[in-house]
PDB file of N, CA and C in Angstrom:
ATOM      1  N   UNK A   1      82.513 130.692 112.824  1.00  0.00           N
ATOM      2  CA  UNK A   1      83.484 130.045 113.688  1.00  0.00           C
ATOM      3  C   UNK A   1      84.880 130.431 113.219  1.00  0.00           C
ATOM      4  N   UNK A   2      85.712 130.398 113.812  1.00  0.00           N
ATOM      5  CA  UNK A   2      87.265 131.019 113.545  1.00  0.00           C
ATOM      6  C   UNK A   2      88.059 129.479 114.277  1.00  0.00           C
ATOM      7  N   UNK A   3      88.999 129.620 113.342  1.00  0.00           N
ATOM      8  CA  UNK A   3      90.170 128.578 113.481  1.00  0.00           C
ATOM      9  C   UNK A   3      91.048 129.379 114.076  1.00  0.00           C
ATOM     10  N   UNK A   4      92.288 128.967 114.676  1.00  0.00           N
ATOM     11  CA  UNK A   4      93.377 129.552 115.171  1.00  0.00           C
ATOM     12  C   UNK A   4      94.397 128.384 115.356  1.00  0.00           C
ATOM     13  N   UNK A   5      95.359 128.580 113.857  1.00  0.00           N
ATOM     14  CA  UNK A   5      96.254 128.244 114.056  1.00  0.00           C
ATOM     15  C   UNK A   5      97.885 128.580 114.625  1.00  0.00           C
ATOM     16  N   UNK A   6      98.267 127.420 114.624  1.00  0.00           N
ATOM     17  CA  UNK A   6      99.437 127.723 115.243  1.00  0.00           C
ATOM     18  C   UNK A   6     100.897 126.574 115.350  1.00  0.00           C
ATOM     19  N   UNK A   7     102.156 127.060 115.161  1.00  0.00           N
ATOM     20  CA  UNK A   7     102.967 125.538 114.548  1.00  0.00           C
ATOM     21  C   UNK A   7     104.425 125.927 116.063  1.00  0.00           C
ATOM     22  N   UNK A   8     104.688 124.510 116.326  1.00  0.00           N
ATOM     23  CA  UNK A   8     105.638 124.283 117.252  1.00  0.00           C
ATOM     24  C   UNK A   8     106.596 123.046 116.826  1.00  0.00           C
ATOM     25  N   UNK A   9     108.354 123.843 117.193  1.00  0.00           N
ATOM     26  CA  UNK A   9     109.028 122.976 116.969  1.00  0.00           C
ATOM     27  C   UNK A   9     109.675 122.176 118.394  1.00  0.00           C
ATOM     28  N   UNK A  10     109.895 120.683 118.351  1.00  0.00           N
ATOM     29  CA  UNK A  10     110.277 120.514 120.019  1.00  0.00           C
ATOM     30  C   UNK A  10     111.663 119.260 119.108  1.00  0.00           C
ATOM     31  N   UNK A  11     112.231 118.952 119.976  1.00  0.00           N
ATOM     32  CA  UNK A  11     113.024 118.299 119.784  1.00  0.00           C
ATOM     33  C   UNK A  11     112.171 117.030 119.826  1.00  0.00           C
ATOM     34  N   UNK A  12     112.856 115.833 119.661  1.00  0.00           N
ATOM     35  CA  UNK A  12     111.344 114.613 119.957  1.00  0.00           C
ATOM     36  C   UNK A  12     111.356 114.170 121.275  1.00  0.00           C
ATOM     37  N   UNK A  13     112.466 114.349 122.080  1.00  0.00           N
ATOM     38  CA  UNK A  13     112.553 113.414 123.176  1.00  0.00           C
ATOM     39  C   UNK A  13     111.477 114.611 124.271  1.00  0.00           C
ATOM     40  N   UNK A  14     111.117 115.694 123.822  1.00  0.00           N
ATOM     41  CA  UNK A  14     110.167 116.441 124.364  1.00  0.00           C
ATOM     42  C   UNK A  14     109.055 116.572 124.110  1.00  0.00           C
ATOM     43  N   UNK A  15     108.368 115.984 122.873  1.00  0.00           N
ATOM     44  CA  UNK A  15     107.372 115.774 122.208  1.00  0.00           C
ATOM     45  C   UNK A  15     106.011 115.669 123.192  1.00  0.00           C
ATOM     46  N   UNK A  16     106.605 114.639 124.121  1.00  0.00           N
ATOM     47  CA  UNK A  16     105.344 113.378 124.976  1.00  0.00           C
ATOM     48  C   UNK A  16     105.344 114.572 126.197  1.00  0.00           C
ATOM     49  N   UNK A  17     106.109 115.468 126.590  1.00  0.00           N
ATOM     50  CA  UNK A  17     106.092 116.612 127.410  1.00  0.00           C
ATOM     51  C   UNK A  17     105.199 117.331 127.223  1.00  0.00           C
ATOM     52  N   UNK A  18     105.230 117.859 126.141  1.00  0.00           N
ATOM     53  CA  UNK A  18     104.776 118.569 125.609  1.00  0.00           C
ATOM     54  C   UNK A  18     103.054 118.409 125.240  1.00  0.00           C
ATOM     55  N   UNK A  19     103.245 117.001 124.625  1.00  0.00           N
ATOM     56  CA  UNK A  19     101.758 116.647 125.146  1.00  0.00           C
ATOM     57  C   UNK A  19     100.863 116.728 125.967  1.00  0.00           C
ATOM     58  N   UNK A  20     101.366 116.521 127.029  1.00  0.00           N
ATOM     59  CA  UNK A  20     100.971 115.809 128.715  1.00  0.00           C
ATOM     60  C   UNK A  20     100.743 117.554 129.006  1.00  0.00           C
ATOM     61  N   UNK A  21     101.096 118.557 128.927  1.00  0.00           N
ATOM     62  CA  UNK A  21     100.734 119.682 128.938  1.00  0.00           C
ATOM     63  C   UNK A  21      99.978 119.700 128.321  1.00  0.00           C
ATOM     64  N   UNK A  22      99.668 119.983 127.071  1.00  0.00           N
ATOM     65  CA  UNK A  22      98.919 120.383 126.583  1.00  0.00           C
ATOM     66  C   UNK A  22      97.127 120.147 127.068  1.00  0.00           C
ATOM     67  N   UNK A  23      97.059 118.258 126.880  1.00  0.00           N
ATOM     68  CA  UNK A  23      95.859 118.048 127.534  1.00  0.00           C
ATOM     69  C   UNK A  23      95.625 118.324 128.843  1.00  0.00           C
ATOM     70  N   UNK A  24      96.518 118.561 129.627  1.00  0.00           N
ATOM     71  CA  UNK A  24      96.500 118.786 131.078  1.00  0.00           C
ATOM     72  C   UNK A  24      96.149 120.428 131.260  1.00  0.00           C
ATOM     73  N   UNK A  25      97.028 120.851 130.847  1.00  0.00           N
ATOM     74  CA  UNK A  25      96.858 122.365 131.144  1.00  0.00           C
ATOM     75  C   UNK A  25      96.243 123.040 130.045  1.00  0.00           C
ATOM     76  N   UNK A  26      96.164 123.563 128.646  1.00  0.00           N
ATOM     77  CA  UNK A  26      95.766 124.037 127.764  1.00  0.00           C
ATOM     78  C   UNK A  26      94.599 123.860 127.400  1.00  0.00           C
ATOM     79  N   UNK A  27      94.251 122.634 127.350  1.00  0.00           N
ATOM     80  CA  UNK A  27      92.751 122.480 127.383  1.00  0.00           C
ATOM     81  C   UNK A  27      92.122 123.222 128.107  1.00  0.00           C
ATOM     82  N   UNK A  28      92.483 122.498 129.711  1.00  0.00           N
ATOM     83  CA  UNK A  28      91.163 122.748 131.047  1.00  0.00           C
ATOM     84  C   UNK A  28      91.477 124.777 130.866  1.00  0.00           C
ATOM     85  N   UNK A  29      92.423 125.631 130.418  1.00  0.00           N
ATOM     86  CA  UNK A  29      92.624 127.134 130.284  1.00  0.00           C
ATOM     87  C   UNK A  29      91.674 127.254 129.134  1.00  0.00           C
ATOM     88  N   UNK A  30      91.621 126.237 127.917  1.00  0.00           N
ATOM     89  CA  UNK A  30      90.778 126.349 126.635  1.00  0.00           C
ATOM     90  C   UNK A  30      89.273 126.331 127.057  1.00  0.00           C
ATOM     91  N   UNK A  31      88.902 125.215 128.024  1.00  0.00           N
ATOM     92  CA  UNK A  31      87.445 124.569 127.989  1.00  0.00           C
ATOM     93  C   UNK A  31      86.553 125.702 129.282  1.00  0.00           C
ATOM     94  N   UNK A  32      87.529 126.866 129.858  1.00  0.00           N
ATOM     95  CA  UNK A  32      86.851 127.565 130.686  1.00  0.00           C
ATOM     96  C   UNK A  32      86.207 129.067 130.335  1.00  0.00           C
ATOM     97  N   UNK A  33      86.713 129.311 128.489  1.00  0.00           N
ATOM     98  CA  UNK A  33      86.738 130.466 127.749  1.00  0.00           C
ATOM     99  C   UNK A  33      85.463 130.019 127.093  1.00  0.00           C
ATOM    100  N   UNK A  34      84.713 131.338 127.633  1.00  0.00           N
ATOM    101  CA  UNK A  34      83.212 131.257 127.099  1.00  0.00           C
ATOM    102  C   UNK A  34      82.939 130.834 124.958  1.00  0.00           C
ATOM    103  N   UNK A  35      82.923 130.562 124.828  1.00  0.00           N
ATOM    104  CA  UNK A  35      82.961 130.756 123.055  1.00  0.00           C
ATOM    105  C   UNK A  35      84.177 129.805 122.219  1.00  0.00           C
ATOM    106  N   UNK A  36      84.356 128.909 123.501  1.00  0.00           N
ATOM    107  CA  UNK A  36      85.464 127.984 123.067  1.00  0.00           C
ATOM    108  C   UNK A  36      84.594 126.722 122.279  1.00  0.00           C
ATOM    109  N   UNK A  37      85.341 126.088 121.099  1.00  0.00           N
ATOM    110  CA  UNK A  37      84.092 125.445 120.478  1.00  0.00           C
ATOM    111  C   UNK A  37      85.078 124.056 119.879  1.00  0.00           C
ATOM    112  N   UNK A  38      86.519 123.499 120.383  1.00  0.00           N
ATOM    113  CA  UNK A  38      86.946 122.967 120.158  1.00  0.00           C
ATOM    114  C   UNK A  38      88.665 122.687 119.716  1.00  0.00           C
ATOM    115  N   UNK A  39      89.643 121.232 119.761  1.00  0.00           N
ATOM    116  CA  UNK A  39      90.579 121.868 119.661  1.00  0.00           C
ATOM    117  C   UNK A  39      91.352 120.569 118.801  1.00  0.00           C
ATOM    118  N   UNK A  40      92.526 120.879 118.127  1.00  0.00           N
ATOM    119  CA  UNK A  40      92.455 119.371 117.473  1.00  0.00           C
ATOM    120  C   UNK A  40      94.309 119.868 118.070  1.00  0.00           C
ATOM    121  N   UNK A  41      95.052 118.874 118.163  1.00  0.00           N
ATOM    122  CA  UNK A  41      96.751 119.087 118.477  1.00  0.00           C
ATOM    123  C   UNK A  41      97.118 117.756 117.156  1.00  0.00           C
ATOM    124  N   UNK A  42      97.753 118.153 116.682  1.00  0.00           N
ATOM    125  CA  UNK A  42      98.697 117.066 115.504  1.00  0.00           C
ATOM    126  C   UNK A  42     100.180 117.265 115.405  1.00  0.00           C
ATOM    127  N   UNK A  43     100.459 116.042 115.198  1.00  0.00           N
ATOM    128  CA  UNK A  43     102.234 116.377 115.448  1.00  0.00           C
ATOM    129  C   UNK A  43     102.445 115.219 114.337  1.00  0.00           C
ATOM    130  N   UNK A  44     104.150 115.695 113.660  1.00  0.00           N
ATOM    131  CA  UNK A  44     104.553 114.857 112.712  1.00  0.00           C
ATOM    132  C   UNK A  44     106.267 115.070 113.349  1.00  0.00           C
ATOM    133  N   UNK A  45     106.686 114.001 112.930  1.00  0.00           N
ATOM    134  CA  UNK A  45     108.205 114.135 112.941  1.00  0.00           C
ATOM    135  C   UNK A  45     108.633 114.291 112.104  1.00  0.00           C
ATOM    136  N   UNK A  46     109.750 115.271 111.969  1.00  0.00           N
ATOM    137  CA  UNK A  46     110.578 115.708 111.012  1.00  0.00           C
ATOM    138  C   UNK A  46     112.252 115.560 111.362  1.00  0.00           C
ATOM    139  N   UNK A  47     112.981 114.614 110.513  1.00  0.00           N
ATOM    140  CA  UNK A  47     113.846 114.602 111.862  1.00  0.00           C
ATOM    141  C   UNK A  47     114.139 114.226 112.852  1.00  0.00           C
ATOM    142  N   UNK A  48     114.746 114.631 113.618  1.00  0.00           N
ATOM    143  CA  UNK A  48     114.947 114.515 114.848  1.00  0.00           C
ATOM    144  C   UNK A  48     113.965 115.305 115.766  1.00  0.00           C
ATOM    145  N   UNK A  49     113.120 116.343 114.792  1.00  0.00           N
ATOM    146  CA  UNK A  49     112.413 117.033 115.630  1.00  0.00           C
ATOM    147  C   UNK A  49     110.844 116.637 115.776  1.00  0.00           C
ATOM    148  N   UNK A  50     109.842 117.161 116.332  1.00  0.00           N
ATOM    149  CA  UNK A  50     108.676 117.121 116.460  1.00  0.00           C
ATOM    150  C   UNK A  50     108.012 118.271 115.911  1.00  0.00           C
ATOM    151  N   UNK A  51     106.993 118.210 114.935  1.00  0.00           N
ATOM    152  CA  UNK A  51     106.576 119.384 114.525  1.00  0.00           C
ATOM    153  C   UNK A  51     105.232 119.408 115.630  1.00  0.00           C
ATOM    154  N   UNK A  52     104.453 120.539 116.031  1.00  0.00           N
ATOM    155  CA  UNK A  52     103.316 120.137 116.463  1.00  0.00           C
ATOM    156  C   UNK A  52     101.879 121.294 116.088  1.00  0.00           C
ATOM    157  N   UNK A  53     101.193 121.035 115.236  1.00  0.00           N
ATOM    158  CA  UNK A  53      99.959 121.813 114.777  1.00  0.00           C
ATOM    159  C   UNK A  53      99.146 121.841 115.672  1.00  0.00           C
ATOM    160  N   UNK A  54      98.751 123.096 116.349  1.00  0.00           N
ATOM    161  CA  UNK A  54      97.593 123.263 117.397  1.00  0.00           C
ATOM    162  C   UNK A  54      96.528 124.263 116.282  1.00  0.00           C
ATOM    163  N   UNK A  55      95.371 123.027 116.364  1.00  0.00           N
ATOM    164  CA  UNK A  55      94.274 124.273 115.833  1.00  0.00           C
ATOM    165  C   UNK A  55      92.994 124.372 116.800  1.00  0.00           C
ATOM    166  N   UNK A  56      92.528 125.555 117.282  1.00  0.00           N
ATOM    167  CA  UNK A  56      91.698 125.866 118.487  1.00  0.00           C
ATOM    168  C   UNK A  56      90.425 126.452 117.710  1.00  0.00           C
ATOM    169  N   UNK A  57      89.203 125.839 117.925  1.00  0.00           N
ATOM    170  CA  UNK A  57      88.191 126.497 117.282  1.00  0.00           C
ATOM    171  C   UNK A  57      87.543 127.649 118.166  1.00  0.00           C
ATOM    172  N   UNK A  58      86.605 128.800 118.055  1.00  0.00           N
ATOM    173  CA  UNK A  58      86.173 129.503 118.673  1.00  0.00           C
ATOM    174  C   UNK A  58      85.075 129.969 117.909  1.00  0.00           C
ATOM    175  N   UNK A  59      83.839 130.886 118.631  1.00  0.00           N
ATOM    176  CA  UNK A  59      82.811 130.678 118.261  1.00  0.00           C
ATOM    177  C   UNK A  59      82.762 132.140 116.883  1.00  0.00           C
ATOM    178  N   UNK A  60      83.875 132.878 117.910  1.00  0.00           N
ATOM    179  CA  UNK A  60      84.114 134.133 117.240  1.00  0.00           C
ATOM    180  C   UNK A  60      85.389 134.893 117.794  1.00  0.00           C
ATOM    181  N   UNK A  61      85.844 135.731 116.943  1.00  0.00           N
ATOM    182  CA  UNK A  61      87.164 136.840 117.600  1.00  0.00           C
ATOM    183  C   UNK A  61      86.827 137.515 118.890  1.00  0.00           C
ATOM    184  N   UNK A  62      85.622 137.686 119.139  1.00  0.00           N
ATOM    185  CA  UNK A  62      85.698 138.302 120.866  1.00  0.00           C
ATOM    186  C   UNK A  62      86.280 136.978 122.169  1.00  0.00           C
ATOM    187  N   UNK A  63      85.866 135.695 121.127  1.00  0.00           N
ATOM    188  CA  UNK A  63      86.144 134.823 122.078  1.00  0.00           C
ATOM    189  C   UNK A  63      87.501 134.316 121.800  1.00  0.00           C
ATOM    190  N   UNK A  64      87.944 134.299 120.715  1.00  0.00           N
ATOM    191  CA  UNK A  64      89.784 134.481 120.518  1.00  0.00           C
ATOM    192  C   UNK A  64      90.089 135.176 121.518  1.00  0.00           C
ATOM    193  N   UNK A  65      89.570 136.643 121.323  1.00  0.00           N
ATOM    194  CA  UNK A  65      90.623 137.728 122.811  1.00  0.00           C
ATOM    195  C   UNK A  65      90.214 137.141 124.345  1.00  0.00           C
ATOM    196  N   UNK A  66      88.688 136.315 124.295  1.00  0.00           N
ATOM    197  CA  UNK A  66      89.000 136.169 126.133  1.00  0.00           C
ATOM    198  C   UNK A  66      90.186 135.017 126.141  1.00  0.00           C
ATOM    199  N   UNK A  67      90.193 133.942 125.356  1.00  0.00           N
ATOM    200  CA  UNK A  67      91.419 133.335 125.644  1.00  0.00           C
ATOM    201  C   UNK A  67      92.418 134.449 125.457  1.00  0.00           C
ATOM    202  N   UNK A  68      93.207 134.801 124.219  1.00  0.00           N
ATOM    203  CA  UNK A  68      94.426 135.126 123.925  1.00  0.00           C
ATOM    204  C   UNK A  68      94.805 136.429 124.303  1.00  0.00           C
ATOM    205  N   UNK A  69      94.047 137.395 124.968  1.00  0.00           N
ATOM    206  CA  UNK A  69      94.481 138.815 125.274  1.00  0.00           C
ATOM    207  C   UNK A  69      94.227 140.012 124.134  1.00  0.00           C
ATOM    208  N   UNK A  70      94.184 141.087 124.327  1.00  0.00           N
ATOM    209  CA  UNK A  70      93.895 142.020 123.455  1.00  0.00           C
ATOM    210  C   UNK A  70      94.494 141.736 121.907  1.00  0.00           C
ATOM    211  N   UNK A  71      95.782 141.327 122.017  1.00  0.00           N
ATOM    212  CA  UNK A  71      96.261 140.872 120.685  1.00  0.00           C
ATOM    213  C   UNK A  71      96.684 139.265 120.535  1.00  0.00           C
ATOM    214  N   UNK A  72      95.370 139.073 119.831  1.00  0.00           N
ATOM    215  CA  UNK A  72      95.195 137.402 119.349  1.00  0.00           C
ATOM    216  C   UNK A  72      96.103 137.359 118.378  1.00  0.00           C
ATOM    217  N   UNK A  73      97.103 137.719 117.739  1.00  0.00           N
ATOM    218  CA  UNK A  73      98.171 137.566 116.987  1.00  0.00           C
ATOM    219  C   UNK A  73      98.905 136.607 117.591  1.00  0.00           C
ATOM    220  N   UNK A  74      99.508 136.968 119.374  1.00  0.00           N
ATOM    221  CA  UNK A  74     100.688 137.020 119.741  1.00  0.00           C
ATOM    222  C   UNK A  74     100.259 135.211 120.394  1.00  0.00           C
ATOM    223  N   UNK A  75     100.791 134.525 120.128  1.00  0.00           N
ATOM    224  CA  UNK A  75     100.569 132.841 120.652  1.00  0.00           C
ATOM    225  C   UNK A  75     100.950 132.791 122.052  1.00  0.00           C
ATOM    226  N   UNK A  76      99.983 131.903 122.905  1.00  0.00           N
ATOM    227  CA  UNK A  76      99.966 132.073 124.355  1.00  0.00           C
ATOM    228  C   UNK A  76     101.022 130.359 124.742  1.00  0.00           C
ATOM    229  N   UNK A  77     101.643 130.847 124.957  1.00  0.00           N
ATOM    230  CA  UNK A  77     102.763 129.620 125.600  1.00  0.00           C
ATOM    231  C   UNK A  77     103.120 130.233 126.979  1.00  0.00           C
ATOM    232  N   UNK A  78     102.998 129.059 127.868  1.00  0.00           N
ATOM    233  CA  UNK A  78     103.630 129.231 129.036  1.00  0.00           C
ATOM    234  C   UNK A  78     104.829 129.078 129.398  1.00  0.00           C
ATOM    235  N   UNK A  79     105.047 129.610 130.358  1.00  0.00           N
ATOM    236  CA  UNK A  79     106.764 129.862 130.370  1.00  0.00           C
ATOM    237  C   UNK A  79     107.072 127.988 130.995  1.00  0.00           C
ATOM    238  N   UNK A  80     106.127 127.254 131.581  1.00  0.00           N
ATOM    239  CA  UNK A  80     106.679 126.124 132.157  1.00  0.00           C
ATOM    240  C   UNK A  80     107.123 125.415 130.502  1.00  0.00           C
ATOM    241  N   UNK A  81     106.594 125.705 129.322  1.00  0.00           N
ATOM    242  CA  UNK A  81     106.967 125.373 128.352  1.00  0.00           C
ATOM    243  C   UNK A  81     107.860 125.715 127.070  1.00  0.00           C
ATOM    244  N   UNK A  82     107.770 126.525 127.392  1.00  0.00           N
ATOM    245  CA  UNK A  82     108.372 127.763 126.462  1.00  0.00           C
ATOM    246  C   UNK A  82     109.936 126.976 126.327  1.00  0.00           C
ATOM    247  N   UNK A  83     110.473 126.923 127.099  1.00  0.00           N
ATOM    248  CA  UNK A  83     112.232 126.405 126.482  1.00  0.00           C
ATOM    249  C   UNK A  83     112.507 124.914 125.774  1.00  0.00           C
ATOM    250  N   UNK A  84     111.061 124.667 125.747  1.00  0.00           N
ATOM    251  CA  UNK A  84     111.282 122.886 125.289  1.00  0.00           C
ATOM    252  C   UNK A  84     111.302 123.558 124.265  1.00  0.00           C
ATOM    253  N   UNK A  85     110.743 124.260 123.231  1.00  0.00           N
ATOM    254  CA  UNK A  85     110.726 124.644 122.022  1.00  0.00           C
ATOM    255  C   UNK A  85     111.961 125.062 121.182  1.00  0.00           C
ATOM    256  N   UNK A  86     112.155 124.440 120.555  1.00  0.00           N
ATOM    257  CA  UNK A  86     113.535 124.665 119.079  1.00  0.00           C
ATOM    258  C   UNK A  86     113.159 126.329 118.306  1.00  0.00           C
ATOM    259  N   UNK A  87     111.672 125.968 117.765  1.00  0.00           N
ATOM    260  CA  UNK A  87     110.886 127.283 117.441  1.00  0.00           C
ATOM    261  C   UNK A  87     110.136 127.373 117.332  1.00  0.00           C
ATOM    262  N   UNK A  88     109.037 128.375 117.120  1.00  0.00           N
ATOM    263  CA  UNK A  88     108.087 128.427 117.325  1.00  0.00           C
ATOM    264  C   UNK A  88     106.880 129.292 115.800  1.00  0.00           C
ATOM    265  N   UNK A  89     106.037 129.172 115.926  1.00  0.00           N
ATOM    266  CA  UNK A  89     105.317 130.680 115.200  1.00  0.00           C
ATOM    267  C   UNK A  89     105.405 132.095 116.042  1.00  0.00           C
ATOM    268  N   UNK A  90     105.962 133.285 115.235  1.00  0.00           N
ATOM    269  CA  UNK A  90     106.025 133.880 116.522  1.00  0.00           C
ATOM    270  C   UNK A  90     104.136 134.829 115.927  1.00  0.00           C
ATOM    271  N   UNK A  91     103.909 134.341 115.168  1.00  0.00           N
ATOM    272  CA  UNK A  91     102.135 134.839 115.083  1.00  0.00           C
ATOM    273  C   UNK A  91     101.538 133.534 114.858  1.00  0.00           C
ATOM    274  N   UNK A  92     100.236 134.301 115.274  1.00  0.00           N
ATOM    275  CA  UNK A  92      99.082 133.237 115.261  1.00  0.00           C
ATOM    276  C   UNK A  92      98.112 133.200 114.312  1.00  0.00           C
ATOM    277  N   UNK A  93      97.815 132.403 113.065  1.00  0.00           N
ATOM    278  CA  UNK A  93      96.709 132.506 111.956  1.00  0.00           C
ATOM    279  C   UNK A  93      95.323 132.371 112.391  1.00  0.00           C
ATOM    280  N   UNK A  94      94.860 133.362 112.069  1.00  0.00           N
ATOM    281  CA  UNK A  94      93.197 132.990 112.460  1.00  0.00           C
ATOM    282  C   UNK A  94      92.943 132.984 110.892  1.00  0.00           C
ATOM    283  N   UNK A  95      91.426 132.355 110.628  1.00  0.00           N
ATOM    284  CA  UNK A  95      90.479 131.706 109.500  1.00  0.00           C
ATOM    285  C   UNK A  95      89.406 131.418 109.922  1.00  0.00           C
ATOM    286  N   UNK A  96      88.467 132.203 109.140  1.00  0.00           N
ATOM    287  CA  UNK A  96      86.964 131.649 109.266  1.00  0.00           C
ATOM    288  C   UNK A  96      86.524 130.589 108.772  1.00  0.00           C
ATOM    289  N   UNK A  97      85.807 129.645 109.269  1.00  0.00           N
ATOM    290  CA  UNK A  97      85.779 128.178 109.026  1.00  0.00           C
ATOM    291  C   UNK A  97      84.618 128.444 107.804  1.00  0.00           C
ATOM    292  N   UNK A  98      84.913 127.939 106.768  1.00  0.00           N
ATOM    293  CA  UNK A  98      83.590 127.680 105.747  1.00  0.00           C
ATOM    294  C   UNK A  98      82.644 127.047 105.659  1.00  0.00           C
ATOM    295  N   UNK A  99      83.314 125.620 106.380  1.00  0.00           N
ATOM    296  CA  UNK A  99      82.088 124.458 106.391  1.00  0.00           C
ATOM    297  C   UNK A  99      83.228 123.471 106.582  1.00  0.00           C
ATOM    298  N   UNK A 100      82.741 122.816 107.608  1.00  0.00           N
ATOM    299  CA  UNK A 100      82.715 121.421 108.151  1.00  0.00           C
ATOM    300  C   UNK A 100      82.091 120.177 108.023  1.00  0.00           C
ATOM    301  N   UNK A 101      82.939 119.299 107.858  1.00  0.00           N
ATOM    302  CA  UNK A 101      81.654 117.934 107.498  1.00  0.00           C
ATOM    303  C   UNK A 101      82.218 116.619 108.446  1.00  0.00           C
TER     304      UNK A 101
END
Protein backbone atom coordinates (compact mmCIF):
# COMPACT_ATOMS: atom_id res chain seq x y z
CA UNK A 1 0.00 0.00 0.00
CA UNK A 2 1.50 3.55 -0.63
CA UNK A 3 0.70 6.67 1.39
CA UNK A 4 0.66 9.99 -0.37
CA UNK A 5 1.35 12.75 1.39
CA UNK A 6 0.80 16.14 1.12
CA UNK A 7 0.78 19.72 3.33
CA UNK A 8 -1.49 22.96 2.72
CA UNK A 9 -1.34 26.37 3.98
CA UNK A 10 -4.90 28.43 4.09
CA UNK A 11 -5.46 31.33 6.03
CA UNK A 12 -8.15 30.16 8.82
CA UNK A 13 -11.10 32.05 7.83
CA UNK A 14 -10.72 29.57 4.67
CA UNK A 15 -10.04 26.54 6.47
CA UNK A 16 -14.04 25.33 6.66
CA UNK A 17 -13.84 26.11 2.62
CA UNK A 18 -11.55 24.27 2.15
CA UNK A 19 -12.98 21.47 3.91
CA UNK A 20 -16.41 21.43 2.39
CA UNK A 21 -14.32 20.78 -0.82
CA UNK A 22 -12.47 18.51 0.03
CA UNK A 23 -15.25 15.96 1.26
CA UNK A 24 -17.41 17.13 -1.48
CA UNK A 25 -15.24 17.07 -4.35
CA UNK A 26 -11.86 15.20 -3.63
CA UNK A 27 -13.14 12.37 -2.21
CA UNK A 28 -16.15 11.44 -4.68
CA UNK A 29 -12.63 12.21 -7.67
CA UNK A 30 -10.67 9.86 -4.85
CA UNK A 31 -13.49 7.05 -4.31
CA UNK A 32 -13.91 6.59 -8.34
CA UNK A 33 -9.93 5.62 -8.85
CA UNK A 34 -9.70 1.97 -9.13
CA UNK A 35 -6.93 1.06 -6.28
CA UNK A 36 -8.06 3.84 -4.05
CA UNK A 37 -7.87 2.34 -0.48
CA UNK A 38 -8.50 5.36 1.72
CA UNK A 39 -8.00 8.96 2.95
CA UNK A 40 -7.40 10.70 6.29
CA UNK A 41 -7.43 15.11 5.96
CA UNK A 42 -5.93 16.72 9.41
CA UNK A 43 -5.55 20.25 10.04
CA UNK A 44 -3.85 22.21 12.94
CA UNK A 45 -3.68 25.90 13.43
CA UNK A 46 -0.75 27.69 13.39
CA UNK A 47 -1.37 31.17 13.80
CA UNK A 48 -3.50 32.78 12.06
CA UNK A 49 -3.13 30.15 9.55
CA UNK A 50 -4.52 26.63 8.92
CA UNK A 51 -2.11 23.97 8.28
CA UNK A 52 -3.86 21.04 6.45
CA UNK A 53 -2.26 17.26 6.10
CA UNK A 54 -3.92 15.24 3.32
CA UNK A 55 -2.82 11.60 3.43
CA UNK A 56 -4.46 9.37 0.51
CA UNK A 57 -3.90 5.65 0.69
CA UNK A 58 -3.61 3.57 -2.57
CA UNK A 59 -3.30 0.08 -3.30
CA UNK A 60 -0.17 0.76 -5.40
CA UNK A 61 1.82 3.49 -7.72
CA UNK A 62 -0.14 2.46 -10.89
CA UNK A 63 -3.07 3.52 -8.86
CA UNK A 64 -1.29 6.84 -7.59
CA UNK A 65 -0.94 7.68 -11.55
CA UNK A 66 -4.79 6.87 -12.36
CA UNK A 67 -5.59 9.48 -9.78
CA UNK A 68 -2.55 11.90 -10.11
CA UNK A 69 -1.38 11.76 -13.85
CA UNK A 70 1.82 10.49 -15.29
CA UNK A 71 3.78 12.44 -12.66
CA UNK A 72 2.51 11.58 -9.11
CA UNK A 73 5.06 14.05 -7.76
CA UNK A 74 3.14 17.06 -8.97
CA UNK A 75 -0.08 17.60 -6.21
CA UNK A 76 -3.53 17.75 -7.87
CA UNK A 77 -5.37 21.00 -6.64
CA UNK A 78 -8.07 22.50 -8.41
CA UNK A 79 -8.06 25.72 -9.68
CA UNK A 80 -11.69 26.40 -7.80
CA UNK A 81 -9.14 26.09 -4.89
CA UNK A 82 -5.95 26.85 -5.61
CA UNK A 83 -5.96 30.78 -4.49
CA UNK A 84 -7.34 30.06 -0.99
CA UNK A 85 -3.88 28.73 -0.40
CA UNK A 86 -1.00 30.95 1.42
CA UNK A 87 1.27 27.76 0.30
CA UNK A 88 1.45 24.87 -0.58
CA UNK A 89 3.85 21.52 -1.11
CA UNK A 90 4.89 22.07 -4.44
CA UNK A 91 5.75 17.90 -4.38
CA UNK A 92 4.00 15.14 -3.26
CA UNK A 93 5.62 12.32 -0.71
CA UNK A 94 4.77 8.93 -1.45
CA UNK A 95 5.72 5.90 1.33
CA UNK A 96 5.12 2.43 1.47
CA UNK A 97 2.98 1.64 4.35
CA UNK A 98 4.75 -1.02 6.71
CA UNK A 99 2.00 -2.00 8.85
CA UNK A 100 -1.04 -0.71 10.20
CA UNK A 101 -2.84 -1.45 13.35
Amino acid sequence: MIARVWRGWLRAQDADGYDRHYRAEVLSTLRAVNGFAGARLMRRAVGDEVEFLSITYFADMDAVRRFAGDDPEIPVIAEAVRDLFIRYDTLVRHYEVDFET
